[in-house]
C-alpha atoms as a PDB file:
ATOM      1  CA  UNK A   1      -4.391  23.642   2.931  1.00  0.00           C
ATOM      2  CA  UNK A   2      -2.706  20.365   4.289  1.00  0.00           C
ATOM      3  CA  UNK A   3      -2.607  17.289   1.356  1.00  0.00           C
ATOM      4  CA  UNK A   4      -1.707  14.049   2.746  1.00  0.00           C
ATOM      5  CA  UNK A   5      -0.639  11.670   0.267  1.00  0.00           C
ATOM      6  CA  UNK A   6       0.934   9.417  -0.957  1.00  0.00           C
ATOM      7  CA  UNK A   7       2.857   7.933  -3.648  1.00  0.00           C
ATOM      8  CA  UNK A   8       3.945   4.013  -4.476  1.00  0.00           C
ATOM      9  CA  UNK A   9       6.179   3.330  -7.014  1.00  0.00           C
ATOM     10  CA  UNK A  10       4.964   0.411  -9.037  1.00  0.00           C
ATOM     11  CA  UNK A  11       7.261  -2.352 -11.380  1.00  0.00           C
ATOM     12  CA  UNK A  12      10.329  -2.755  -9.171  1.00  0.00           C
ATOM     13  CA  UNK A  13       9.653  -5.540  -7.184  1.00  0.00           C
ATOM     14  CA  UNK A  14       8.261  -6.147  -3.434  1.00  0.00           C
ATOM     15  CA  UNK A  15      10.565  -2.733  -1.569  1.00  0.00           C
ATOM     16  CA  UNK A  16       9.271   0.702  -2.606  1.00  0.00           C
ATOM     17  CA  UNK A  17      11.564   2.318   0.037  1.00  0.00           C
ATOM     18  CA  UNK A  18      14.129   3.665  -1.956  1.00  0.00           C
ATOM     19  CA  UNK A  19      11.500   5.184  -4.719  1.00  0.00           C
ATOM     20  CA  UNK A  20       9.406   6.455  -1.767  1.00  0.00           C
ATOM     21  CA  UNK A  21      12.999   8.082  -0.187  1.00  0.00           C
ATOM     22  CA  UNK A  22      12.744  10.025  -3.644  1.00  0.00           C
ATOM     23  CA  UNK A  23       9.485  11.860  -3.253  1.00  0.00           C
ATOM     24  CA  UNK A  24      10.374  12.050   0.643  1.00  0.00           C
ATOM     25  CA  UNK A  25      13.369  13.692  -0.904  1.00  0.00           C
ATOM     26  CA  UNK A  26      11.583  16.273  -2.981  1.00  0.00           C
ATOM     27  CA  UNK A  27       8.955  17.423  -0.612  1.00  0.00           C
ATOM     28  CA  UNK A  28      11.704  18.168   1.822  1.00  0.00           C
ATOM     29  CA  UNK A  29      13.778  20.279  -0.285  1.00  0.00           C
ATOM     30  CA  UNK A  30      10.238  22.396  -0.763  1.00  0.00           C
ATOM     31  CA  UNK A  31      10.607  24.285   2.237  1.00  0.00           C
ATOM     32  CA  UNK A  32       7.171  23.658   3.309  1.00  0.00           C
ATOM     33  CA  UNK A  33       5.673  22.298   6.331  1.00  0.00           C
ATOM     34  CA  UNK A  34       5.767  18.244   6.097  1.00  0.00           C
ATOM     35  CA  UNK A  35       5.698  15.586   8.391  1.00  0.00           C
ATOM     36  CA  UNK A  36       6.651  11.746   7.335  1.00  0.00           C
ATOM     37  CA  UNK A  37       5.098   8.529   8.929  1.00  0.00           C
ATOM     38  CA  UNK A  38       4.790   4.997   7.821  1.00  0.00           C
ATOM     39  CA  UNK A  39       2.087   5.831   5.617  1.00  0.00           C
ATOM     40  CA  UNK A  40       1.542   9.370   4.530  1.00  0.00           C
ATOM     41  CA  UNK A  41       3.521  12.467   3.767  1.00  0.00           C
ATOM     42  CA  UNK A  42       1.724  15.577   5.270  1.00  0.00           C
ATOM     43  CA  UNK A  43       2.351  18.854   3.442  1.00  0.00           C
ATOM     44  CA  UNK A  44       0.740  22.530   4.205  1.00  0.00           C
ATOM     45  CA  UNK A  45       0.627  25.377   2.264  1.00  0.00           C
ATOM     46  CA  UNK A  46      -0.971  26.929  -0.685  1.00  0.00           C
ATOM     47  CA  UNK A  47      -3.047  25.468  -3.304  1.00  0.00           C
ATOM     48  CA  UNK A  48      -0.597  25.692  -5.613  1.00  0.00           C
ATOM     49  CA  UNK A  49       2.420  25.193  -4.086  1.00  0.00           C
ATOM     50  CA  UNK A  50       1.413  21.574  -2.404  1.00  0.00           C
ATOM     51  CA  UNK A  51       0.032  20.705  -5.472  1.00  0.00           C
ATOM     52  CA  UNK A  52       3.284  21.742  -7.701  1.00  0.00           C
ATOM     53  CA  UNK A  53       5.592  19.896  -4.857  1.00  0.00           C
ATOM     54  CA  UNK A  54       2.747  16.721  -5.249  1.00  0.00           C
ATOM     55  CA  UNK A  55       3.673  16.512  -8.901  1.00  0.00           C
ATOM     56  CA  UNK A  56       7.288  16.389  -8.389  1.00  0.00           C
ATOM     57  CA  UNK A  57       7.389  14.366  -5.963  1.00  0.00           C
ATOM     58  CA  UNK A  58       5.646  11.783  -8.455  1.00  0.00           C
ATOM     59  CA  UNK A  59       7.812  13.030 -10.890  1.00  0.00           C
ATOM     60  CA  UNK A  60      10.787  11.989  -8.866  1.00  0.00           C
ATOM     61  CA  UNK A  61       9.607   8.624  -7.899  1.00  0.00           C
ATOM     62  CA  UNK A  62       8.266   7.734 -11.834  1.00  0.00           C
ATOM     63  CA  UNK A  63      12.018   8.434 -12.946  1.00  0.00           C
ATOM     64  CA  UNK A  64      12.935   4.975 -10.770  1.00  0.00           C
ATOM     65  CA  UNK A  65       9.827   3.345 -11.478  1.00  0.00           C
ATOM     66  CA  UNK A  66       7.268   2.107 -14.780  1.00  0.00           C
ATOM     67  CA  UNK A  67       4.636   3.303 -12.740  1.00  0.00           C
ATOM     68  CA  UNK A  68       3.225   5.127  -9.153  1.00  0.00           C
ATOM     69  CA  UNK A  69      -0.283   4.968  -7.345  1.00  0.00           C
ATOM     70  CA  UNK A  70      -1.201   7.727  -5.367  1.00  0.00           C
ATOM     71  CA  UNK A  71      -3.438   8.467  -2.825  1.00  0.00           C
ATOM     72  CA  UNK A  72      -4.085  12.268  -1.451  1.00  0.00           C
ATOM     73  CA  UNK A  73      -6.496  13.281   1.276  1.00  0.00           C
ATOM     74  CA  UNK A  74      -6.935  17.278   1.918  1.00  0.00           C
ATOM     75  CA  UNK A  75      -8.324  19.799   4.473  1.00  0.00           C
ATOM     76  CA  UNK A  76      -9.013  22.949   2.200  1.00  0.00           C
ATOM     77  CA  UNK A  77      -9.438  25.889   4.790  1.00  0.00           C
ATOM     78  CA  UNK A  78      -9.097  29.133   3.635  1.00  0.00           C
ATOM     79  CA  UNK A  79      -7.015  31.516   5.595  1.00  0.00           C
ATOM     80  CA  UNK A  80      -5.508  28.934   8.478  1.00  0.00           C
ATOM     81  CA  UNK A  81      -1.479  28.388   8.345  1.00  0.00           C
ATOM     82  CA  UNK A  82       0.002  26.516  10.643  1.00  0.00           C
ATOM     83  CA  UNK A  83      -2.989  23.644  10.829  1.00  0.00           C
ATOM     84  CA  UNK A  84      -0.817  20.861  10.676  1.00  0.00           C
ATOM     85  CA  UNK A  85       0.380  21.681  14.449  1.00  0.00           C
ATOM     86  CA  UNK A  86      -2.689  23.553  15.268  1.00  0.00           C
ATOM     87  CA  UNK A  87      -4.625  20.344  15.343  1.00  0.00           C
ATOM     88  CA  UNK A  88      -2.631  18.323  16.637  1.00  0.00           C
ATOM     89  CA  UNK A  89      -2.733  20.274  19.715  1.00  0.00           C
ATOM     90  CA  UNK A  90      -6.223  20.856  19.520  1.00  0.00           C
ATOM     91  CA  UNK A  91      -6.542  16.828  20.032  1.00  0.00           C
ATOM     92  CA  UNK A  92      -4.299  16.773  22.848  1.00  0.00           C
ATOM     93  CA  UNK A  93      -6.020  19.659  25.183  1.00  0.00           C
ATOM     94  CA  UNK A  94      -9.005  17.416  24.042  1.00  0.00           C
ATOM     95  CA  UNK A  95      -7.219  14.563  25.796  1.00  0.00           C
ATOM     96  CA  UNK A  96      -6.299  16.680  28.796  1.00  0.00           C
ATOM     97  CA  UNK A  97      -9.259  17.675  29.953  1.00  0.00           C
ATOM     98  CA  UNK A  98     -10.732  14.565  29.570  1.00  0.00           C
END
């Protein structure tokens, strides 16, 4: 499965960067697949193991913060690893033989 989420810490004023840096922090350290942009956090693996990374990540930023709002989109697909570069790629011979 790939979860991307994620995860504002709430009560500390107008920059969440250094809460966010946290979780980033956290889903790193998990060994599993994840990819960082301005937005999202993209993690792959299995059910449990995103999910158990997810909730320390929140975890982590919630020790810095009153509160955190999440937000977690998921492509559940039985039996694929490696989807997170797989579809990229997918997209771009898409593009190529356009």
């Amino acid at each position: 499965m790939i979860i991307a989420f994620s995860v504002t810490p709430m009560g500390t004023g107008e920059s969440v960067g250094a809460g966010v840096a946290e979780a980033v922090r956290v889903i790193r350290a998990s060994g599993l697949p994840n990819e960082t942009n301005a937005l999202f956090t993209t993690i792959e693996g299995e059910w449990g193991e995103v999910m158990a990374v997810i909730k320390q990540a929140i975890d982590a930023v919630l020790v810095v913060a009153p509160r955190a709002g999440i937000v977690l989109k998921g492509d559940i697909r039985p039996g694929v690893t490696d989807a997170m570069t797989g579809k990229v790629e997918s997209i771009e011979r898409h593009l190529g033989a356009s």
